[in-house]
Protein backbone atom coordinates (compact mmCIF):
# COMPACT_ATOMS: atom_id res chain seq x y z
CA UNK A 1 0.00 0.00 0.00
CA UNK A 2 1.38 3.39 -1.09
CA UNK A 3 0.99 6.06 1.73
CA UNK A 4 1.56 9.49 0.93
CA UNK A 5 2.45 12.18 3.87
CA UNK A 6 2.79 15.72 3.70
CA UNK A 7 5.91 16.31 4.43
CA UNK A 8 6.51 17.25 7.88
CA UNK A 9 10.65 19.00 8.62
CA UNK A 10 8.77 21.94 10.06
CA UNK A 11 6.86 21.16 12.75
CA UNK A 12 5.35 17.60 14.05
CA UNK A 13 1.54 18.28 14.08
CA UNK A 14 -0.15 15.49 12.80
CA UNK A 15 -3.58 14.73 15.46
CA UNK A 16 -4.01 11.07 13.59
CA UNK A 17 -3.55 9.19 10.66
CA UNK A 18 -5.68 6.60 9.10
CA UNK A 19 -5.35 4.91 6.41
CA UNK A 20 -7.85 3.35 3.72
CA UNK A 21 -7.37 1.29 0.39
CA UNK A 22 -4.42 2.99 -1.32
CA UNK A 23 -4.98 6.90 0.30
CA UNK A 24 -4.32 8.29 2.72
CA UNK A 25 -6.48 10.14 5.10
CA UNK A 26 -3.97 12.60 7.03
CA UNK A 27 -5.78 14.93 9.92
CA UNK A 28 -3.50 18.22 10.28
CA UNK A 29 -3.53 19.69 13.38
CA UNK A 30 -5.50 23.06 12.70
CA UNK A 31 -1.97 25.08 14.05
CA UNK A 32 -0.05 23.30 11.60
CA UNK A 33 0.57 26.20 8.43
CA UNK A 34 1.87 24.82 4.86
CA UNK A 35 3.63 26.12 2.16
CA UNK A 36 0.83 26.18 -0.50
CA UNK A 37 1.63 26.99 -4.16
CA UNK A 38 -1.36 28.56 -6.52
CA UNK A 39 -0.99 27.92 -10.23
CA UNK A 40 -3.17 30.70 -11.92
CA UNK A 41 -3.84 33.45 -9.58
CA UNK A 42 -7.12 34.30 -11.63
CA UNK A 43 -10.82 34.75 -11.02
CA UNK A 44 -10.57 31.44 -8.83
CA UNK A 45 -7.21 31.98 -7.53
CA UNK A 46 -6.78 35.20 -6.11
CA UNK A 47 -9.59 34.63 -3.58
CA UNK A 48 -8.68 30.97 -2.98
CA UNK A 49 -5.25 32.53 -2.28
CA UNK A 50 -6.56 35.17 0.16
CA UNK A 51 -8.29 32.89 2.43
CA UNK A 52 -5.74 30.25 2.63
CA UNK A 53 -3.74 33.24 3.48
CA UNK A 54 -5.98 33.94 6.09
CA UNK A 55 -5.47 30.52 7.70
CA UNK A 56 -1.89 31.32 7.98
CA UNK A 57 -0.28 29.18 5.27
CA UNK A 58 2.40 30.69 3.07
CA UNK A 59 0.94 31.23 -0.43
CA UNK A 60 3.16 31.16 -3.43
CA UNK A 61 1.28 31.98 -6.86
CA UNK A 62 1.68 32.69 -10.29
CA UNK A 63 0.31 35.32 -12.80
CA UNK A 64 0.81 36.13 -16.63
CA UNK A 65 1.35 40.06 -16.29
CA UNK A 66 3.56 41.40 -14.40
CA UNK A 67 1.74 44.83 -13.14
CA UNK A 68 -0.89 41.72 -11.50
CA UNK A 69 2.38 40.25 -10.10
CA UNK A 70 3.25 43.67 -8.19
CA UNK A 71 -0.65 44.34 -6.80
CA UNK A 72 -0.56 40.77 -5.44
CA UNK A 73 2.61 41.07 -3.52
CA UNK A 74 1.27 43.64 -1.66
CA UNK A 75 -1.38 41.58 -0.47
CA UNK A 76 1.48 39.48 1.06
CA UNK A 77 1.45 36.71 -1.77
CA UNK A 78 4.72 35.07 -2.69
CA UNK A 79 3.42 35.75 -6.99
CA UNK A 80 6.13 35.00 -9.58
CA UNK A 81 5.40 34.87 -13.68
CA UNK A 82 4.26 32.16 -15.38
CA UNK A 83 2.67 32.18 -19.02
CA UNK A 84 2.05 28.96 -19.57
CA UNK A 85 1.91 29.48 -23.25
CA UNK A 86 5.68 30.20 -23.46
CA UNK A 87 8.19 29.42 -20.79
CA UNK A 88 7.21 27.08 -18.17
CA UNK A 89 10.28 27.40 -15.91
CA UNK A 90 9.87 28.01 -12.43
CA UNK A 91 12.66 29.24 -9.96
CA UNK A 92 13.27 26.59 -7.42
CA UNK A 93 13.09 28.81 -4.76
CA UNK A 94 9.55 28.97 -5.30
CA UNK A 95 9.16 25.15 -5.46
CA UNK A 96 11.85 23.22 -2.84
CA UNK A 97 9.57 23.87 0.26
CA UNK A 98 6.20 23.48 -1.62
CA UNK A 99 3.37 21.19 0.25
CA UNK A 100 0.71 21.22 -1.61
CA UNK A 101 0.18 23.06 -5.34
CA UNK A 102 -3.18 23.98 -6.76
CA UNK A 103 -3.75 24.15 -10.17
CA UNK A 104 -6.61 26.66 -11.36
CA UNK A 105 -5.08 27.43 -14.86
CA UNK A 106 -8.01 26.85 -17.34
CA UNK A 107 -7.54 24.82 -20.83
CA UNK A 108 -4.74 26.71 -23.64
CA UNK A 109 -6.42 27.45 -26.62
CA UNK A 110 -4.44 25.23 -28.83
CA UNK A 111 -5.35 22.81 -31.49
CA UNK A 112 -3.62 20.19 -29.98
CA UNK A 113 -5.99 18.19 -27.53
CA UNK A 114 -2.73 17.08 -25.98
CA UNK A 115 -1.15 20.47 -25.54
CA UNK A 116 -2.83 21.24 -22.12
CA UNK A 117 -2.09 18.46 -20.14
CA UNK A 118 1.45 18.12 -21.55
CA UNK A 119 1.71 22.04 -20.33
CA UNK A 120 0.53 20.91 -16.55
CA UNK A 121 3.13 17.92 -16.40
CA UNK A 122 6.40 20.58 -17.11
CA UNK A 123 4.80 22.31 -14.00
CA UNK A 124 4.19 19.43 -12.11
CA UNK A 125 7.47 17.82 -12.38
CA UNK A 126 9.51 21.05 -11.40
CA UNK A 127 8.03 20.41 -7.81
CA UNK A 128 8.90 18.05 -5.21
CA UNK A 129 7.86 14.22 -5.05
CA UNK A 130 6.46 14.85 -1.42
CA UNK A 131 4.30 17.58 -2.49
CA UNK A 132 0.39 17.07 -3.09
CA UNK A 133 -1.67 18.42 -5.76
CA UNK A 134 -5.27 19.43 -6.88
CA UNK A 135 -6.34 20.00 -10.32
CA UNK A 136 -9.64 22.20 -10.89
CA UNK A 137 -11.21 20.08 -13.33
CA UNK A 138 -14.76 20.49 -15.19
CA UNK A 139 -17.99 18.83 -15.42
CA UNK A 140 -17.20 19.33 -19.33
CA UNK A 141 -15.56 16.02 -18.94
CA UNK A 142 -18.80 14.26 -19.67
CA UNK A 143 -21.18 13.54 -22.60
CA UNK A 144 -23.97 16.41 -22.94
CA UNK A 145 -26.31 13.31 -22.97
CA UNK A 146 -29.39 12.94 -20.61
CA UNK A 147 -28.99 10.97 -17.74
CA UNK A 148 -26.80 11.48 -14.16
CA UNK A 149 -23.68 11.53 -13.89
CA UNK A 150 -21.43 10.38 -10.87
CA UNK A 151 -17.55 10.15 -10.74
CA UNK A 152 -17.70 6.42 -11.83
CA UNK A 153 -19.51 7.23 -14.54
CA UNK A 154 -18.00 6.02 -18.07
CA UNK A 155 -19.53 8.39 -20.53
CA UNK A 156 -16.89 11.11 -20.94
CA UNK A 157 -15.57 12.85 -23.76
CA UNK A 158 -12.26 11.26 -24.48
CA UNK A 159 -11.00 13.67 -26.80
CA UNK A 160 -11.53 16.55 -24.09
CA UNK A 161 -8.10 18.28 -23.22
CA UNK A 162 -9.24 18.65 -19.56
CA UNK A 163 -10.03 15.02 -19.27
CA UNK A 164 -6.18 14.20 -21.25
CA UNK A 165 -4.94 16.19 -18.68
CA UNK A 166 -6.50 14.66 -16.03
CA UNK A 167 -5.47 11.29 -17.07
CA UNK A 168 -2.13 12.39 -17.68
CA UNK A 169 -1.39 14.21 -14.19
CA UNK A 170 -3.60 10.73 -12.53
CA UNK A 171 -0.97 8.67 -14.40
CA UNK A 172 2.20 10.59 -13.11
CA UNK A 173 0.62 11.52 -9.34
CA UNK A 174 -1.20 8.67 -8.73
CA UNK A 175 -2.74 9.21 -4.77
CA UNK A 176 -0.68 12.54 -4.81
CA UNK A 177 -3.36 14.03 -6.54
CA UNK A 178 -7.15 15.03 -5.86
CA UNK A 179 -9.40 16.50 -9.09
CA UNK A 180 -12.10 18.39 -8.42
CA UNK A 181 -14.91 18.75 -11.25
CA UNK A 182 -16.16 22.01 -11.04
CA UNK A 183 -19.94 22.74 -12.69
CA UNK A 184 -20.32 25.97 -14.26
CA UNK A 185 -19.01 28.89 -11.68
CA UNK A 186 -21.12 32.07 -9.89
CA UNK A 187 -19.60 34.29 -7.78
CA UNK A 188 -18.05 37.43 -7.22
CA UNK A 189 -20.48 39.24 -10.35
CA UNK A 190 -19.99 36.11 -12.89
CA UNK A 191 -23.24 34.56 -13.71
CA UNK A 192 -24.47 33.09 -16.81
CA UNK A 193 -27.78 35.21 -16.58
CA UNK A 194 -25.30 38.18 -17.37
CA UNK A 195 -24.54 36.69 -20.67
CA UNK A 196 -28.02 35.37 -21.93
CA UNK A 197 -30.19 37.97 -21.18
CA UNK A 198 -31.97 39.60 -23.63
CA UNK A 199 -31.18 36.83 -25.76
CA UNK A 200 -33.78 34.53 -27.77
CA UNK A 201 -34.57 30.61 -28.99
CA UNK A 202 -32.28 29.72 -26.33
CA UNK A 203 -31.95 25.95 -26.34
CA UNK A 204 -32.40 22.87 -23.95
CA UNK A 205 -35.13 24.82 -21.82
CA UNK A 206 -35.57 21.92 -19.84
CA UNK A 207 -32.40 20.58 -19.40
CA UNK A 208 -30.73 21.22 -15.23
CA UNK A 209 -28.58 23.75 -14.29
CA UNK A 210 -25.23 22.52 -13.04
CA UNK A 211 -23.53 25.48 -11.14
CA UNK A 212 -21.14 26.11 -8.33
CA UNK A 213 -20.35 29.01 -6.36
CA UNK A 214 -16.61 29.92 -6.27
CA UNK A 215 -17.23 29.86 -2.29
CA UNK A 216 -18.15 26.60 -1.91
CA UNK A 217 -14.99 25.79 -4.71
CA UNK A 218 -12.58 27.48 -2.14
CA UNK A 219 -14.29 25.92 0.51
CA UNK A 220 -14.27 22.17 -0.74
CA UNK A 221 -10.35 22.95 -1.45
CA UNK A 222 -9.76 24.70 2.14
CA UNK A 223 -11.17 20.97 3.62
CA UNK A 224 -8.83 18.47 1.30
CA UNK A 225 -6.11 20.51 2.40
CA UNK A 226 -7.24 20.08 6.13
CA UNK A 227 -7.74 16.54 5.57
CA UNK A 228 -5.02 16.36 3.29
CA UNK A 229 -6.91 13.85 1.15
CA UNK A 230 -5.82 12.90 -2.02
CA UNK A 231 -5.92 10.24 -3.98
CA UNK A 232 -9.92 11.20 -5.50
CA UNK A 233 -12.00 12.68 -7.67
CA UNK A 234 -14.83 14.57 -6.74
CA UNK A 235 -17.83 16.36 -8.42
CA UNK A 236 -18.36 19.93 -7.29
CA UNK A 237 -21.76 20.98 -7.98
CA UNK A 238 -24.58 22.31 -5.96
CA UNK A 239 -27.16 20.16 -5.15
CA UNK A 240 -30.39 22.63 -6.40
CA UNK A 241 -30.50 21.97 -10.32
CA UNK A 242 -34.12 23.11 -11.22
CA UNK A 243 -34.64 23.70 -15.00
CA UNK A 244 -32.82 26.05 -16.86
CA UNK A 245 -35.96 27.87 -18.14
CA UNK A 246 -37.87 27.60 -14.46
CA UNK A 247 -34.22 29.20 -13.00
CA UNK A 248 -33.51 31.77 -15.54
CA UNK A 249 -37.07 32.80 -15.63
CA UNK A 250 -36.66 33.07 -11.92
CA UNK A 251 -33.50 35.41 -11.59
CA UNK A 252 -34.86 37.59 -14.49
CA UNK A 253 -37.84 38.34 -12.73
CA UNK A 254 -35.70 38.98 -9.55
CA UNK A 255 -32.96 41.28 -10.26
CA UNK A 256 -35.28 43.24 -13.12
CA UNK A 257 -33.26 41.92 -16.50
CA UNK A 258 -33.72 41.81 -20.01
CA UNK A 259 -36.32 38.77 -20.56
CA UNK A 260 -35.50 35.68 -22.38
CA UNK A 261 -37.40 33.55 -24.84
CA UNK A 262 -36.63 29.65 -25.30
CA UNK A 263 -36.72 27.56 -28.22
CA UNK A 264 -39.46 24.89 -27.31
CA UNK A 265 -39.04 22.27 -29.87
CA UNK A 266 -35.29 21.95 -29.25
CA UNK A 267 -33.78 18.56 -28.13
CA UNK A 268 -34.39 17.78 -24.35
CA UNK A 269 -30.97 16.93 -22.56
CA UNK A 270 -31.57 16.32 -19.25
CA UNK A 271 -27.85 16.28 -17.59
CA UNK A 272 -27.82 15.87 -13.60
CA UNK A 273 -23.88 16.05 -12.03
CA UNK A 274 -23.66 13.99 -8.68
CA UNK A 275 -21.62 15.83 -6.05
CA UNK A 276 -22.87 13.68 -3.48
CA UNK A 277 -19.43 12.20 -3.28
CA UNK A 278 -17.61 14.43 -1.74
CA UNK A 279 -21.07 15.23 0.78
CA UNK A 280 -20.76 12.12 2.11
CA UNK A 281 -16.76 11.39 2.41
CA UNK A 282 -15.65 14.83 3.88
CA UNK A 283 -18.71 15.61 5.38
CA UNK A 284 -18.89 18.56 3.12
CA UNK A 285 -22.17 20.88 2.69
CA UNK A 286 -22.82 23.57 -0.14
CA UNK A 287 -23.57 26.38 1.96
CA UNK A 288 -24.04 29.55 -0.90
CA UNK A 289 -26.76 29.99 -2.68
CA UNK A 290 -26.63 29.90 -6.32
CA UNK A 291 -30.25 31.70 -6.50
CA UNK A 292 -28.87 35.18 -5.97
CA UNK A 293 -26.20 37.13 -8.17
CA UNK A 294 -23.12 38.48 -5.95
């Protein structure tokens, strides 16, 4: 049985440490503080960042512009360029001491379905072999057919870059490495009710929404960290998934927007993500509303 443990040269703070199957399931004293490493200090990031800050880890991130890099460091975040798209070289002094690293970086638009993944694994293997990781995934990773979909579930889209690269980080990280599928994100001003309003013959009215707030993201991450469990992959999406035309409708009406029409006769796809996973394993709740725009 491979056991993976974060490593611990710092301080010993470990309250127990079970073990199940081929994972580990490592309880962290709530004094212990890690060296945590953000890849993509974005929209998801930045905030992620911020309250892992707040918990008293060191946070080490990176960011494409450099004027971003300067703002960030005043908020007393290690940030150091990184543009995936060109060099991927990091300066070991940002990567010797690393615990855990959490990838947010989004897909590269390249042609190449392989291009992506290939990307992550330069990053990945510049860090050390002790050091954990999670991967922000998507619920894109399955078929837009009807039906529910859990983490076992075999209908994906195999020619998706985000599933490549999660096969290809699974393959070098093994139980080093927790994915998190993330439905479509609300938060902080982003909705998808911004973008379709006012819009018409919007298809699929009766298909189910799939969202996630981004504080219930930070949130799920903030507990695998705790419980330093990796080794999974997980479904992120909140539990109310009403129809899209019944939910739309509904926040239209609410917060006084542009009205919508829907395109009737359009194929049903009725597409339910199970995050009940992750509910019942880290005793995890969805605690923000996806009914409101904030």
């Amino acid at each position: 049985m491979n056991i993976n443990v974060i490593q611990l040269n710092r301080t010993n703070a470990l309250e127990n440490n079970i073990h199940k199957d081929n994972h580990s399931y490592i309880y962290i004293n709530k004094n212990y503080k890690l060296n945590i490493c953000i890849i993509g200090l974005g929209w998801l990031g930045t905030p992620l960042a911020e309250k892992l800050k707040e918990d008293g880890h060191t946070i080490n991130g990176s960011t494409k512009k450099k004027t971003k890099k300067n703002a960030i460091i005043k908020r007393e975040i290690n940030a150091f360029i990184l543009d995936v798209s060109k060099s991927i070289f990091i300066n070991q002094q940002q990567t010797s001491t690393i615990d855990i690293i959490v990838i947010t970086i989004p897909p590269l638009k390249k042609e190449n379905q392989n291009y992506y993944g290939d990307k992550l694994i330069e990053i990945v293997e510049q860090f050390p072999e002790t050091s954990k990781f999670i991967f922000t995934s998507s619920i894109s990773v399955y078929e837009n057919l009807s039906g529910e979909y859990n983490e076992d579930s075999k209908k994906l889209i195999q020619s998706s870059p985000i599933l490549i690269a999660e096969k290809k980080l699974s393959g070098l990280l093994n139980s080093r490495l927790t994915i998190l599928r993330l439905g479509g994100l609300v938060g902080l001003n982003r909705h998808p009710i911004n973008i379709i309003q006012g819009k018409k013959n919007i298809k699929n009215p009766k298909g189910l929404i799939n969202l996630v707030h981004i504080n219930d993201v930070i949130n799920a991450i903030k507990v695998i960290i705790k419980k330093s469990h990796f080794g999974y992959t997980y479904n992120l999406v909140n539990p109310y998934n009403p129809e899209r035309k019944i939910y739309y409708d509904k926040m239209i009406e609410k917060y006084n927007l542009l009205p919508v029409s829907f395109e009737s006769s359009s194929k049903i796809i009725h597409r339910k993500i199970n995050a009940s996973k992750i509910c019942k394993e880290l005793d995890f709740s969805f605690n923000t509303s996806i009914k409101k725009i904030e």
